[in-house]
PDB file of N, CA and C in Angstrom:
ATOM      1  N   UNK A   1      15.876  -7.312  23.630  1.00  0.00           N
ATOM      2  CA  UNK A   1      14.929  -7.840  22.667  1.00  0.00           C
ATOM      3  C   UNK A   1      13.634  -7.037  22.674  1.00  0.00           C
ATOM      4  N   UNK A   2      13.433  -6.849  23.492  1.00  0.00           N
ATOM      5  CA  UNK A   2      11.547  -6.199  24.069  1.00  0.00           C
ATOM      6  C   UNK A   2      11.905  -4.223  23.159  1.00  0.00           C
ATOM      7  N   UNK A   3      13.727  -4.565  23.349  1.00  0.00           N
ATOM      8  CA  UNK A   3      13.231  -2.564  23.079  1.00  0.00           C
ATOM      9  C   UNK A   3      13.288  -2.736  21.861  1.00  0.00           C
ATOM     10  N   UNK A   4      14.120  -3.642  20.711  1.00  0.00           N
ATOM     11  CA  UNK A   4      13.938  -4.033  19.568  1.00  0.00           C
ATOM     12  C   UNK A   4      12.612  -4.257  18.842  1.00  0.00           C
ATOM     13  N   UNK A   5      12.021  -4.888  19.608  1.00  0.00           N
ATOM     14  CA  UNK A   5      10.591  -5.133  19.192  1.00  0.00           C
ATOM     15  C   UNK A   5       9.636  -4.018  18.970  1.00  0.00           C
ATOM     16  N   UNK A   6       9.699  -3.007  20.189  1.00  0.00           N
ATOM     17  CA  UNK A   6       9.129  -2.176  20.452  1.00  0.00           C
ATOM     18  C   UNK A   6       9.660  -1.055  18.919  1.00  0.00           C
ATOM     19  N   UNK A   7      10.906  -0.949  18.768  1.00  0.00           N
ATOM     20  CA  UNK A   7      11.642  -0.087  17.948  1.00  0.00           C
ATOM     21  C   UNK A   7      10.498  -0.283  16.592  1.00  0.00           C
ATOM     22  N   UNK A   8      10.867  -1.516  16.342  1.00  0.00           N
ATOM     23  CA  UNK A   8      10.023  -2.079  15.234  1.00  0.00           C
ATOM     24  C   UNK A   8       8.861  -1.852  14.887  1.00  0.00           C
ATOM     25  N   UNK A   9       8.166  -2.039  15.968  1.00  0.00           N
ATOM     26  CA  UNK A   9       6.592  -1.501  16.117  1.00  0.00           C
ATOM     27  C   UNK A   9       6.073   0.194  15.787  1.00  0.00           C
ATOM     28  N   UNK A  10       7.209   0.893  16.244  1.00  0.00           N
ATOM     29  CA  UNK A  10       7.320   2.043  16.360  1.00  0.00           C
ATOM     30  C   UNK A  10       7.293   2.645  14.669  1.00  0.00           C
ATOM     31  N   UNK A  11       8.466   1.891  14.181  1.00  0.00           N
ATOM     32  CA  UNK A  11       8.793   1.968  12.652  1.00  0.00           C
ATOM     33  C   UNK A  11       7.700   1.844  12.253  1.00  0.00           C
ATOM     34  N   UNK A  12       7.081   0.456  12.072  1.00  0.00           N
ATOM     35  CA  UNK A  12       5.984   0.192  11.478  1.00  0.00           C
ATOM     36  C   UNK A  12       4.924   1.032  11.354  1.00  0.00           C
ATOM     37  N   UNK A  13       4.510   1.306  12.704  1.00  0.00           N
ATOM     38  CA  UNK A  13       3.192   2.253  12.840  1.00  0.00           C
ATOM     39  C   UNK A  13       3.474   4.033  12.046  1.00  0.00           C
ATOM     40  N   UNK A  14       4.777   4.380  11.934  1.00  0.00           N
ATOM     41  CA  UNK A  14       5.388   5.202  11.593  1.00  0.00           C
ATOM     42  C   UNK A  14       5.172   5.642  10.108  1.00  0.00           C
ATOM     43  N   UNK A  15       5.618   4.349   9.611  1.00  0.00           N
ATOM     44  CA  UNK A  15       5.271   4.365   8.489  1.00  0.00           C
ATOM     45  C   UNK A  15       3.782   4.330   7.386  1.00  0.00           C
ATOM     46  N   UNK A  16       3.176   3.920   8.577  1.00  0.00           N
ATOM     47  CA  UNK A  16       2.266   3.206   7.774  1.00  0.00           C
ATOM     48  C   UNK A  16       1.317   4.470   8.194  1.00  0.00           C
ATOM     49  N   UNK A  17       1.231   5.531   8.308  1.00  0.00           N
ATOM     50  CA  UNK A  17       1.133   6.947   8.475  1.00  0.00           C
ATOM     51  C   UNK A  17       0.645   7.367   7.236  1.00  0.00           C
ATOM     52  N   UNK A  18       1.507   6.749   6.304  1.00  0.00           N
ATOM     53  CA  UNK A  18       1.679   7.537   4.790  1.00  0.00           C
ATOM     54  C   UNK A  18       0.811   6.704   3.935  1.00  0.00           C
ATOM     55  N   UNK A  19      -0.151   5.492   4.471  1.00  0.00           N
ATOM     56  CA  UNK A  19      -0.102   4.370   3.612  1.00  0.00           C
ATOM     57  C   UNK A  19      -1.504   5.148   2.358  1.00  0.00           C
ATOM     58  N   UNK A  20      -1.323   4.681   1.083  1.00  0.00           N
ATOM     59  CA  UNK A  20      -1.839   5.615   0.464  1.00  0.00           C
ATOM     60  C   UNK A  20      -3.709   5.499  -0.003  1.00  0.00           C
ATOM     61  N   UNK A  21      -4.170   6.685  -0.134  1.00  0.00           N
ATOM     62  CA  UNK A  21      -5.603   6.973  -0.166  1.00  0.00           C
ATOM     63  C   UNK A  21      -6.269   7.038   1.114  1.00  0.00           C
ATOM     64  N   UNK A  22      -6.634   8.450   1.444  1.00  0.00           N
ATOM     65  CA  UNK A  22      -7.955   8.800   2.494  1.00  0.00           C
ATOM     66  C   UNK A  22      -9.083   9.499   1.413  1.00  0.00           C
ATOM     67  N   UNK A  23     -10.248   9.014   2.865  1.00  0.00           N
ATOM     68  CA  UNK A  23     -11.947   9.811   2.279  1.00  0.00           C
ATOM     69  C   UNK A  23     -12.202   8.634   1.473  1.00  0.00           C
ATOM     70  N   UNK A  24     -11.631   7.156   1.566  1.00  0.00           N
ATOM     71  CA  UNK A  24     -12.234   6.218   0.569  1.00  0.00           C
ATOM     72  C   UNK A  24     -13.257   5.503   0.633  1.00  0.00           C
ATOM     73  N   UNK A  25     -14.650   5.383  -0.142  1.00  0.00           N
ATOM     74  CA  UNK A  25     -15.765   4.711   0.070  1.00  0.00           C
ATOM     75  C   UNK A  25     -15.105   3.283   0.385  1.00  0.00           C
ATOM     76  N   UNK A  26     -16.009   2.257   1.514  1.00  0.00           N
ATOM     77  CA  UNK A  26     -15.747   0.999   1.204  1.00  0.00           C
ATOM     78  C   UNK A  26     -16.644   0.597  -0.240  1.00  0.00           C
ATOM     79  N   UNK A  27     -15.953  -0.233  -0.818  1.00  0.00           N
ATOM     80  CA  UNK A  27     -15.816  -1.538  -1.750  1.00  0.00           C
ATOM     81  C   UNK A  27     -17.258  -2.178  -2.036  1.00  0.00           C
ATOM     82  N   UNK A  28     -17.520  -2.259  -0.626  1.00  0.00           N
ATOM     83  CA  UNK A  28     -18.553  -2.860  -0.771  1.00  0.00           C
ATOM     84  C   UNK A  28     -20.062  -2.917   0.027  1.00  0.00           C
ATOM     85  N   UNK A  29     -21.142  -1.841  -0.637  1.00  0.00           N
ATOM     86  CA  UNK A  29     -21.585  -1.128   0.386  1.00  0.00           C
ATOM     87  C   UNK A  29     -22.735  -2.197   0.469  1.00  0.00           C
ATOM     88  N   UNK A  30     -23.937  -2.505   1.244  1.00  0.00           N
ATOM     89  CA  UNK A  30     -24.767  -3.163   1.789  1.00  0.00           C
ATOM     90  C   UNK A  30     -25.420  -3.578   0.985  1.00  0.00           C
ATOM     91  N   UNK A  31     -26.233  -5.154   0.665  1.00  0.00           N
ATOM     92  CA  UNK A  31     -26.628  -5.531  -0.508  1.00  0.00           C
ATOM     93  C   UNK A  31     -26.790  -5.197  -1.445  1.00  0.00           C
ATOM     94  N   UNK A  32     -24.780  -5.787  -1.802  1.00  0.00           N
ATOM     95  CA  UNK A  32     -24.807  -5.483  -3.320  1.00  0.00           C
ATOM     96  C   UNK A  32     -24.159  -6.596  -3.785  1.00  0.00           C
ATOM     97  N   UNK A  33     -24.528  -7.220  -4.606  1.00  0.00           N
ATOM     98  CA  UNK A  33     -23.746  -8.704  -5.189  1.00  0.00           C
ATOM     99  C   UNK A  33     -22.566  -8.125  -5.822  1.00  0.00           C
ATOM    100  N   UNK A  34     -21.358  -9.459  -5.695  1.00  0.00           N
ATOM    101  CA  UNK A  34     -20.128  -9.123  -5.872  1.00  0.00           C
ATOM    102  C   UNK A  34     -19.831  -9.828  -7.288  1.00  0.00           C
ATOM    103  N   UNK A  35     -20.007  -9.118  -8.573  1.00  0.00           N
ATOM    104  CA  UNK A  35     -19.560  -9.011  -9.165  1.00  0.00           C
ATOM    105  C   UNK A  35     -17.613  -9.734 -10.053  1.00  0.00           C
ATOM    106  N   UNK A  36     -18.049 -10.581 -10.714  1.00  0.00           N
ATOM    107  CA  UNK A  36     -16.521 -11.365 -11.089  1.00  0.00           C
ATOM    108  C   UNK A  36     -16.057 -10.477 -12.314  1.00  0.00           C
ATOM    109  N   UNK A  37     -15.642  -9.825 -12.453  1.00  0.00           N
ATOM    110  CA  UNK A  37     -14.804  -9.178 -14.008  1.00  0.00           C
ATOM    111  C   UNK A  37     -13.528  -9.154 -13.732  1.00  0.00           C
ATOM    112  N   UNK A  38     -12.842  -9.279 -14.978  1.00  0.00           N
ATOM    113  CA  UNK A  38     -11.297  -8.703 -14.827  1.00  0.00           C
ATOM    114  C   UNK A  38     -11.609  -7.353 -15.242  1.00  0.00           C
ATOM    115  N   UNK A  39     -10.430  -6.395 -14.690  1.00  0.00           N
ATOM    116  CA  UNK A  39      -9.795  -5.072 -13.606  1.00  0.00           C
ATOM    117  C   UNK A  39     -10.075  -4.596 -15.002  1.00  0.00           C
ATOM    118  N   UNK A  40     -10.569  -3.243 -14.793  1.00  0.00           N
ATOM    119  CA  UNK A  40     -10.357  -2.432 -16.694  1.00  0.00           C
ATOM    120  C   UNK A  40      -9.652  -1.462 -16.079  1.00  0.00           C
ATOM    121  N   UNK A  41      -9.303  -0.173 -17.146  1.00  0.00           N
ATOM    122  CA  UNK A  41      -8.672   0.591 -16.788  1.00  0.00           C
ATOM    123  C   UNK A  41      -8.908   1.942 -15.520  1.00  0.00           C
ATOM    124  N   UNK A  42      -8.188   2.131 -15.374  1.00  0.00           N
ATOM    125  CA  UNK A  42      -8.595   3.337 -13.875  1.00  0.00           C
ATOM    126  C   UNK A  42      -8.431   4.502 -14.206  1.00  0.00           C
ATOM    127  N   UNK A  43      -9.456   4.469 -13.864  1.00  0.00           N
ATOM    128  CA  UNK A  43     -10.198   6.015 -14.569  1.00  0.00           C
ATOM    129  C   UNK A  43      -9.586   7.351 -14.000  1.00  0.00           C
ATOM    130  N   UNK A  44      -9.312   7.137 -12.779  1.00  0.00           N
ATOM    131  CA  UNK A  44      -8.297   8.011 -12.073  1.00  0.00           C
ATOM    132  C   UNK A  44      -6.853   8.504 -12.106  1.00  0.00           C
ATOM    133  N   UNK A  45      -6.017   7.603 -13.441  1.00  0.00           N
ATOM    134  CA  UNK A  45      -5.021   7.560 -13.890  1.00  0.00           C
ATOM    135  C   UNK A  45      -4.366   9.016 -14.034  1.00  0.00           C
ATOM    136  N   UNK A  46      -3.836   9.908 -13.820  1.00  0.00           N
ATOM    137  CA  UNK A  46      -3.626  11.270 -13.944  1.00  0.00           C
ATOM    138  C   UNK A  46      -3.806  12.157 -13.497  1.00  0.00           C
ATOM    139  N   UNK A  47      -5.422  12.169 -12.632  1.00  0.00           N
ATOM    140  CA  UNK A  47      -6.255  13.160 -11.807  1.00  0.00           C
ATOM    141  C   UNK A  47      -5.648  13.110 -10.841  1.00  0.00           C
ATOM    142  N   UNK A  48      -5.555  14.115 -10.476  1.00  0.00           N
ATOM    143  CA  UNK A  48      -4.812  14.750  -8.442  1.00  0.00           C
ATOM    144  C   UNK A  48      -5.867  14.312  -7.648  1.00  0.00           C
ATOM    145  N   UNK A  49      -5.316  13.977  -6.604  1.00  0.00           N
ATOM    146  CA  UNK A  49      -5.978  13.660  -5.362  1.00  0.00           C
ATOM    147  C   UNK A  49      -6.153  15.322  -5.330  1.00  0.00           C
ATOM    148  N   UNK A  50      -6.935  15.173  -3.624  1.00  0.00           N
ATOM    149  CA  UNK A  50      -7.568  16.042  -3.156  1.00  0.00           C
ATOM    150  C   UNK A  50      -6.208  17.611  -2.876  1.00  0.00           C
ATOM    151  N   UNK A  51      -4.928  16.669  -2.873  1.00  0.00           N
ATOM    152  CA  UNK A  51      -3.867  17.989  -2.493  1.00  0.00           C
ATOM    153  C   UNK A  51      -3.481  17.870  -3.793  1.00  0.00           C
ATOM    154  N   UNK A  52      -4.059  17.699  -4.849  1.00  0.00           N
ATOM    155  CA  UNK A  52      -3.550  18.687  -6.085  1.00  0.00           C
ATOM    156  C   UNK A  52      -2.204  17.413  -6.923  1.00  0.00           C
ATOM    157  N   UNK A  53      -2.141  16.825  -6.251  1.00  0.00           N
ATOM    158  CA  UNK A  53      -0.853  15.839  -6.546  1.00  0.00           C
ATOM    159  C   UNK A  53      -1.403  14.204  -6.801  1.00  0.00           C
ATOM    160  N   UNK A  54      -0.403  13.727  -7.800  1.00  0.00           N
ATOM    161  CA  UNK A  54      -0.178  12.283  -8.257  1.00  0.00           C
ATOM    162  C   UNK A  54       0.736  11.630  -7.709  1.00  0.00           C
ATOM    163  N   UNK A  55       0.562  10.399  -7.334  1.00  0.00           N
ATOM    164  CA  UNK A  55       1.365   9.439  -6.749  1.00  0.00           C
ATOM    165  C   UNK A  55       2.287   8.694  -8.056  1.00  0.00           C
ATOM    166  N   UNK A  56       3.555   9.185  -8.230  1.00  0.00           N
ATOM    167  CA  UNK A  56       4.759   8.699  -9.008  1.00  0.00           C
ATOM    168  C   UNK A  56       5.327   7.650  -8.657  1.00  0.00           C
ATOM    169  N   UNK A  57       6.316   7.728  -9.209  1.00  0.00           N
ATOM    170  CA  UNK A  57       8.039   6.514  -8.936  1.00  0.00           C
ATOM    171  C   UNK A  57       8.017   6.330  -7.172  1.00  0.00           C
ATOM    172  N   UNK A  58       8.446   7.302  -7.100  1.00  0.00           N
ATOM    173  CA  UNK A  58       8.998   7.722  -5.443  1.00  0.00           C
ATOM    174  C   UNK A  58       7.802   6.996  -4.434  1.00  0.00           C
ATOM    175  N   UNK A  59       6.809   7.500  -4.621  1.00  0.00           N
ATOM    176  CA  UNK A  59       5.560   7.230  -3.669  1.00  0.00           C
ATOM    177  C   UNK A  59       4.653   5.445  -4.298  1.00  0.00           C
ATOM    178  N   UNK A  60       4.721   4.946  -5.245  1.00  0.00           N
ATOM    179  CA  UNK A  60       4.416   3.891  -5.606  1.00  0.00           C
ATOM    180  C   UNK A  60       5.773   3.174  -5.271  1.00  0.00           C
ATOM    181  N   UNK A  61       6.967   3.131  -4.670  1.00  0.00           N
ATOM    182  CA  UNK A  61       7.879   2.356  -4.154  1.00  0.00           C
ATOM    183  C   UNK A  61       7.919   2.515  -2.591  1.00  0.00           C
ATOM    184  N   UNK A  62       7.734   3.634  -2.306  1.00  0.00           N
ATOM    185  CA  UNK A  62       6.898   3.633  -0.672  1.00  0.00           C
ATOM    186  C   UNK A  62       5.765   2.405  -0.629  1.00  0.00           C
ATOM    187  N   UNK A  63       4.844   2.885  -1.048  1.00  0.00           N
ATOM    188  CA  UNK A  63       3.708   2.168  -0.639  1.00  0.00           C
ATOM    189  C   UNK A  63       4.266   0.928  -0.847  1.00  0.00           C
ATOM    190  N   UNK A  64       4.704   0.616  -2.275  1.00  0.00           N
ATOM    191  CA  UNK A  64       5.196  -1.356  -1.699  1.00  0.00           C
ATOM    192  C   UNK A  64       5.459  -2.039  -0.893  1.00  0.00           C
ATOM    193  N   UNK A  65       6.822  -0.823   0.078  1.00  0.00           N
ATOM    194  CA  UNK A  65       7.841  -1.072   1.110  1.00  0.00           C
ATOM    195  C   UNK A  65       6.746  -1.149   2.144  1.00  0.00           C
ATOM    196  N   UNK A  66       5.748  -0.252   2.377  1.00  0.00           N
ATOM    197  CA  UNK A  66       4.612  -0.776   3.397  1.00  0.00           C
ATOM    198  C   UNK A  66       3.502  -1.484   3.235  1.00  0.00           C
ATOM    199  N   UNK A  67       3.338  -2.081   1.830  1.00  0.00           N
ATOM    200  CA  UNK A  67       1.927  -2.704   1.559  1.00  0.00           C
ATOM    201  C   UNK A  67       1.667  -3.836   2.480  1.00  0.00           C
ATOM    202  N   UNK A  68       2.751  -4.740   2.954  1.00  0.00           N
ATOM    203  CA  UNK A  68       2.231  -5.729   4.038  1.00  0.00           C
ATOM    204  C   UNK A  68       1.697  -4.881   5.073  1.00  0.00           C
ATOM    205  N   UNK A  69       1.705  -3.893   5.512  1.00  0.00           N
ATOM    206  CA  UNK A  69       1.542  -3.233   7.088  1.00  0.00           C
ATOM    207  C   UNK A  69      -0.079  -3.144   6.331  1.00  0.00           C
ATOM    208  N   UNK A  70      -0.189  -2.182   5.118  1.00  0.00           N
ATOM    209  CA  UNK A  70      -0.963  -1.786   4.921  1.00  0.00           C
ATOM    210  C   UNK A  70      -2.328  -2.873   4.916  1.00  0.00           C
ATOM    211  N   UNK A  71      -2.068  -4.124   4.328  1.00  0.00           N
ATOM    212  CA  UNK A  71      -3.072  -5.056   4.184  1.00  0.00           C
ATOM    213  C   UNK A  71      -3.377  -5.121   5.382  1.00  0.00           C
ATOM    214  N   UNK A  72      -2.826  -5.617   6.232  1.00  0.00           N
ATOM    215  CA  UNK A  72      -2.974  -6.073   7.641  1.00  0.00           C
ATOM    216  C   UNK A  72      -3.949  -5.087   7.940  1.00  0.00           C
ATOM    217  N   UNK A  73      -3.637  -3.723   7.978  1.00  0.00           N
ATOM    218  CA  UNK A  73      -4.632  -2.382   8.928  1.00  0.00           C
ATOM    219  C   UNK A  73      -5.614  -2.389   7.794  1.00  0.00           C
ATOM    220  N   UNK A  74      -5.946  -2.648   6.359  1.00  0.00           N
ATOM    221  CA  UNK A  74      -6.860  -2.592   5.811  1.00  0.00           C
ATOM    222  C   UNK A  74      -7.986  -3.654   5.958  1.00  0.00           C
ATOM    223  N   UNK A  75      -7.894  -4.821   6.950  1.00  0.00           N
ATOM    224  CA  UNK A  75      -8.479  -6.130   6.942  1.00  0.00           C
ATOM    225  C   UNK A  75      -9.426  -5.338   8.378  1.00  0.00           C
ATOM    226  N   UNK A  76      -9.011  -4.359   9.447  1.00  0.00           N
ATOM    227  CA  UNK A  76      -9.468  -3.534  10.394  1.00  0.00           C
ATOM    228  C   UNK A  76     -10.040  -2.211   9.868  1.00  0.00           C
ATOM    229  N   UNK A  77      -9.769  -1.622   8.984  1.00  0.00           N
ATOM    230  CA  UNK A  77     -10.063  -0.642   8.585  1.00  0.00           C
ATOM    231  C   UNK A  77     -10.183   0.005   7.136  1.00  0.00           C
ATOM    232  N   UNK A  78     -11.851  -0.208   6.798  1.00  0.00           N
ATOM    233  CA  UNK A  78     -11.590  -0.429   5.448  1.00  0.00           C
ATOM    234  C   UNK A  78     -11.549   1.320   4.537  1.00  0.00           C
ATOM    235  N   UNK A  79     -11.436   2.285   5.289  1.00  0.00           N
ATOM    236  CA  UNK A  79     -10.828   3.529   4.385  1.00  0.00           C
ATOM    237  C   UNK A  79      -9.450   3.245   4.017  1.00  0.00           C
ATOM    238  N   UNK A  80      -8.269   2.526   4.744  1.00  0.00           N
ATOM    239  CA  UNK A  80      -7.291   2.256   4.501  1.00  0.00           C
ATOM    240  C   UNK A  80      -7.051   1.217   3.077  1.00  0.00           C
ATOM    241  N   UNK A  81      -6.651   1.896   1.896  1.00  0.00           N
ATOM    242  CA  UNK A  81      -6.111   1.405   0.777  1.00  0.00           C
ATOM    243  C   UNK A  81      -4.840   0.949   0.481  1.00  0.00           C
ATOM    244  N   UNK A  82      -4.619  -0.517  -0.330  1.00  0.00           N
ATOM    245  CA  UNK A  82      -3.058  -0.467  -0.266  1.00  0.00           C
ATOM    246  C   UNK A  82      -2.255   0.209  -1.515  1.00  0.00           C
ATOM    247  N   UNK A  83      -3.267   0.739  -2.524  1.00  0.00           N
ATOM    248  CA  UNK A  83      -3.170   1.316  -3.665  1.00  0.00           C
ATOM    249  C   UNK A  83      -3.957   2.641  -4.196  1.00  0.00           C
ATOM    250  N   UNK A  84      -2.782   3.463  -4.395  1.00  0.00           N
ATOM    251  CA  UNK A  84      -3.171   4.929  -5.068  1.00  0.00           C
ATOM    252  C   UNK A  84      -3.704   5.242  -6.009  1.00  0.00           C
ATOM    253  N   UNK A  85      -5.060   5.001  -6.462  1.00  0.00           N
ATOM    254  CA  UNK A  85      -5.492   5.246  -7.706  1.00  0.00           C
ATOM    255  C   UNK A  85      -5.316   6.260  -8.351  1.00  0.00           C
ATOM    256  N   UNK A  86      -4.833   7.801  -7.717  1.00  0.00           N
ATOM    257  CA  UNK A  86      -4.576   8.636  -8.165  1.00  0.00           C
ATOM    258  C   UNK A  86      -2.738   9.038  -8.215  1.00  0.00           C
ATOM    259  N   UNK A  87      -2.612   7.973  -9.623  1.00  0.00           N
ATOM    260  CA  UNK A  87      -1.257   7.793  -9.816  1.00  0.00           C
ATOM    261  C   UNK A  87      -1.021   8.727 -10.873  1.00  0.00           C
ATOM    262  N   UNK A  88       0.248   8.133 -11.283  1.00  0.00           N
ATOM    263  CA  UNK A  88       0.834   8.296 -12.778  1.00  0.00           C
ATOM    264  C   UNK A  88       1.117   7.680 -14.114  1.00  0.00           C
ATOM    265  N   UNK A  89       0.256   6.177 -13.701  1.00  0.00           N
ATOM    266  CA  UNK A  89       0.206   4.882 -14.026  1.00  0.00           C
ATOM    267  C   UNK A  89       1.337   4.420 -14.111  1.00  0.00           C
ATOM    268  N   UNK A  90       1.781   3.881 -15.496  1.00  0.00           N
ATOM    269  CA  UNK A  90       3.453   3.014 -15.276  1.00  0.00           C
ATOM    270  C   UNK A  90       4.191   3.115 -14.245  1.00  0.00           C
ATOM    271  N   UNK A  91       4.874   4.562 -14.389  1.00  0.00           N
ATOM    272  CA  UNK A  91       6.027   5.128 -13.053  1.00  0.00           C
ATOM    273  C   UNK A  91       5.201   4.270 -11.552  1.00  0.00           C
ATOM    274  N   UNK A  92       4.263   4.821 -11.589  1.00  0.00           N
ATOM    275  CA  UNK A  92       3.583   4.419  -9.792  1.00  0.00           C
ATOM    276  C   UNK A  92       3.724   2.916  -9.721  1.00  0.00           C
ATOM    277  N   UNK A  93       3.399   2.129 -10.980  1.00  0.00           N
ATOM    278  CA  UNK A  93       3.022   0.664 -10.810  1.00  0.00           C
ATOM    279  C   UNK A  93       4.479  -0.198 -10.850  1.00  0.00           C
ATOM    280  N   UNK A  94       5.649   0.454 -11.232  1.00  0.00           N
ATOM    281  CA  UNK A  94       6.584   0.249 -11.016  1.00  0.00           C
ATOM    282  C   UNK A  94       7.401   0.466 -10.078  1.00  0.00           C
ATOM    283  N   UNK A  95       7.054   1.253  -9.546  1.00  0.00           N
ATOM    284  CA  UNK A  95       7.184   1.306  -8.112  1.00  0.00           C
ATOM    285  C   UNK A  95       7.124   0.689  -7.355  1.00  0.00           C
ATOM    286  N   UNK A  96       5.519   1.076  -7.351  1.00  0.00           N
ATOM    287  CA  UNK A  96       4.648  -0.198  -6.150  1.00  0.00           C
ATOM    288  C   UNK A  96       5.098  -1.197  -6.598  1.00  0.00           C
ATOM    289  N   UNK A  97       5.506  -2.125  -7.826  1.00  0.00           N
ATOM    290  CA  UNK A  97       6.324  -3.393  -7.796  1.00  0.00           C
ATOM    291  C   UNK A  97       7.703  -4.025  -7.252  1.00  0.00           C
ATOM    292  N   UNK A  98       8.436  -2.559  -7.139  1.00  0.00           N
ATOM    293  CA  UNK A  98       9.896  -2.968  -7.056  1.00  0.00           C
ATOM    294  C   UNK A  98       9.782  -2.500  -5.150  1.00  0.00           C
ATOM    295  N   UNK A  99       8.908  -1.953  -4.576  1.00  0.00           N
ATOM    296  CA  UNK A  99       9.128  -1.877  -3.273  1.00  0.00           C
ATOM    297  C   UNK A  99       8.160  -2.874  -2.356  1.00  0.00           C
ATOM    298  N   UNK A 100       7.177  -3.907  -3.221  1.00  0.00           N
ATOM    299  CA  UNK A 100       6.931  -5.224  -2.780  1.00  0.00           C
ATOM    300  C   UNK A 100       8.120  -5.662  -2.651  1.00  0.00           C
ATOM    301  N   UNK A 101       9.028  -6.588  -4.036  1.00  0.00           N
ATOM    302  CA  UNK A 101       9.961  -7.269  -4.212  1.00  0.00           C
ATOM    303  C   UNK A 101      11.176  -6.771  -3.130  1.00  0.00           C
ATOM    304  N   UNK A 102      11.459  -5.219  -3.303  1.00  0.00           N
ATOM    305  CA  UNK A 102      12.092  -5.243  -2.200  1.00  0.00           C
ATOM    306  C   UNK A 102      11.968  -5.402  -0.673  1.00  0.00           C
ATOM    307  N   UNK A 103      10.684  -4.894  -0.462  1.00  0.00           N
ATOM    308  CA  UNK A 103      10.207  -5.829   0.874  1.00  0.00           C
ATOM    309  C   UNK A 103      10.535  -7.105   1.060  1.00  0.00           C
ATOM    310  N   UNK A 104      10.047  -8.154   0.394  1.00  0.00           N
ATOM    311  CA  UNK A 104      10.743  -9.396   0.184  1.00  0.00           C
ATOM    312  C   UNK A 104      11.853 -10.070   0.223  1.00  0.00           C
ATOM    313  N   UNK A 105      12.392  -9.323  -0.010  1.00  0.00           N
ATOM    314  CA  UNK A 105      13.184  -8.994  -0.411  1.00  0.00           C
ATOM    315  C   UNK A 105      14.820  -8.953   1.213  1.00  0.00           C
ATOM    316  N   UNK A 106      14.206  -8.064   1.624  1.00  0.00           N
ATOM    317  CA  UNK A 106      14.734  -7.337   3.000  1.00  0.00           C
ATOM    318  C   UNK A 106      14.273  -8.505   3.725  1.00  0.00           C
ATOM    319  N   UNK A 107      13.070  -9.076   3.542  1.00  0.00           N
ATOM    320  CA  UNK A 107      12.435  -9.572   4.949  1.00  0.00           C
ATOM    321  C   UNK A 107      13.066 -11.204   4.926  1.00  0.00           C
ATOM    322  N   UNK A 108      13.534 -11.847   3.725  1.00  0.00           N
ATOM    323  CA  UNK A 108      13.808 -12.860   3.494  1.00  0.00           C
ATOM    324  C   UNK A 108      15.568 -12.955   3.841  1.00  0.00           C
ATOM    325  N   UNK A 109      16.196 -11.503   3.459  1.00  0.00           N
ATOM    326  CA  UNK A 109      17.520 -11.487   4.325  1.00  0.00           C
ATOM    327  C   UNK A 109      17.900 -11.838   5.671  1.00  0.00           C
ATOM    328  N   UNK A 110      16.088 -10.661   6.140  1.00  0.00           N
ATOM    329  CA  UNK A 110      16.518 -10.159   7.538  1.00  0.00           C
ATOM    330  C   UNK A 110      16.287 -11.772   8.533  1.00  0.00           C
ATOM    331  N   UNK A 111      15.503 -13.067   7.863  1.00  0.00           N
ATOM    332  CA  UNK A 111      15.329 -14.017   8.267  1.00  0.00           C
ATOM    333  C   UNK A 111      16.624 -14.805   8.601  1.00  0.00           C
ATOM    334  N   UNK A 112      17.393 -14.671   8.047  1.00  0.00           N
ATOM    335  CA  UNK A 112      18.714 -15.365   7.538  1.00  0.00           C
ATOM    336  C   UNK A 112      18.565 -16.899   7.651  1.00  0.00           C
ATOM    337  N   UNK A 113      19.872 -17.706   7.929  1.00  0.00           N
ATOM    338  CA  UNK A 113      19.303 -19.188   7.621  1.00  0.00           C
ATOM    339  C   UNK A 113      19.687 -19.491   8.761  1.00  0.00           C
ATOM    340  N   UNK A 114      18.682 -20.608   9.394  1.00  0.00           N
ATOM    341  CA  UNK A 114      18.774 -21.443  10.565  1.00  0.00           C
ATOM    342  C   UNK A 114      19.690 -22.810  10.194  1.00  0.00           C
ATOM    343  N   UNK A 115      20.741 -22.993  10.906  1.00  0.00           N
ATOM    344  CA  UNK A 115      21.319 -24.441  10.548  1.00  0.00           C
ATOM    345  C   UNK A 115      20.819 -25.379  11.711  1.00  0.00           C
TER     346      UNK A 115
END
């Protein structure tokens, strides 16, 4: 059980390696009132990150598959983002949707049922 656990841990931290956006300002810098609006569009939609590249299909279904890890280390560390603003829009957001759900997915299997 303990090396299972450990395995797990291992995975986790492994993954969450990749979790997406560095160099990110926090959110919310020192007296500044927090603001209620709904989300407009992201302005970053298309533009390359710093290596020249957009986060697609492939990499917005990553990040889903780790967004729980990711929240968790983002509640400790706030450069850690659970979302790539420098996407591809649709493709990425479909992604990042279908590798939540599949997280959920997995994790609600991997529970199985107690009788």
């Amino acid at each position: 059980m303990k090396t299972k656990l450990a395995l797990v841990m291992f995975v986790a931290l492994l993954l969450t390696a990749c979790a997406p956006g560095t160099n990110v300002e926090p959110n919310d810098p020192a007296n500044r009132q927090i603001d209620f609006t709904t989300p407009g569009p992201n302005s970053e939609v298309g533009t390359p990150a710093e290596n020249g590249r957009s986060a697609g299909l492939g990499t917005g279904l990553f990040h889903g598959l780790i967004s729980l890890i990711t929240l968790i280390i983002s509640f400790f560390n706030p450069e850690v983002q659970m979302y790539e603003v420098h996407n591809t829009g649709p493709l990425y957001n479909l992604g990042f949707l279908l590798g939540s759900v599949l997280l959920f997915a997995i994790l609600g299997f991997a529970g199985g049922r107690r009788r």
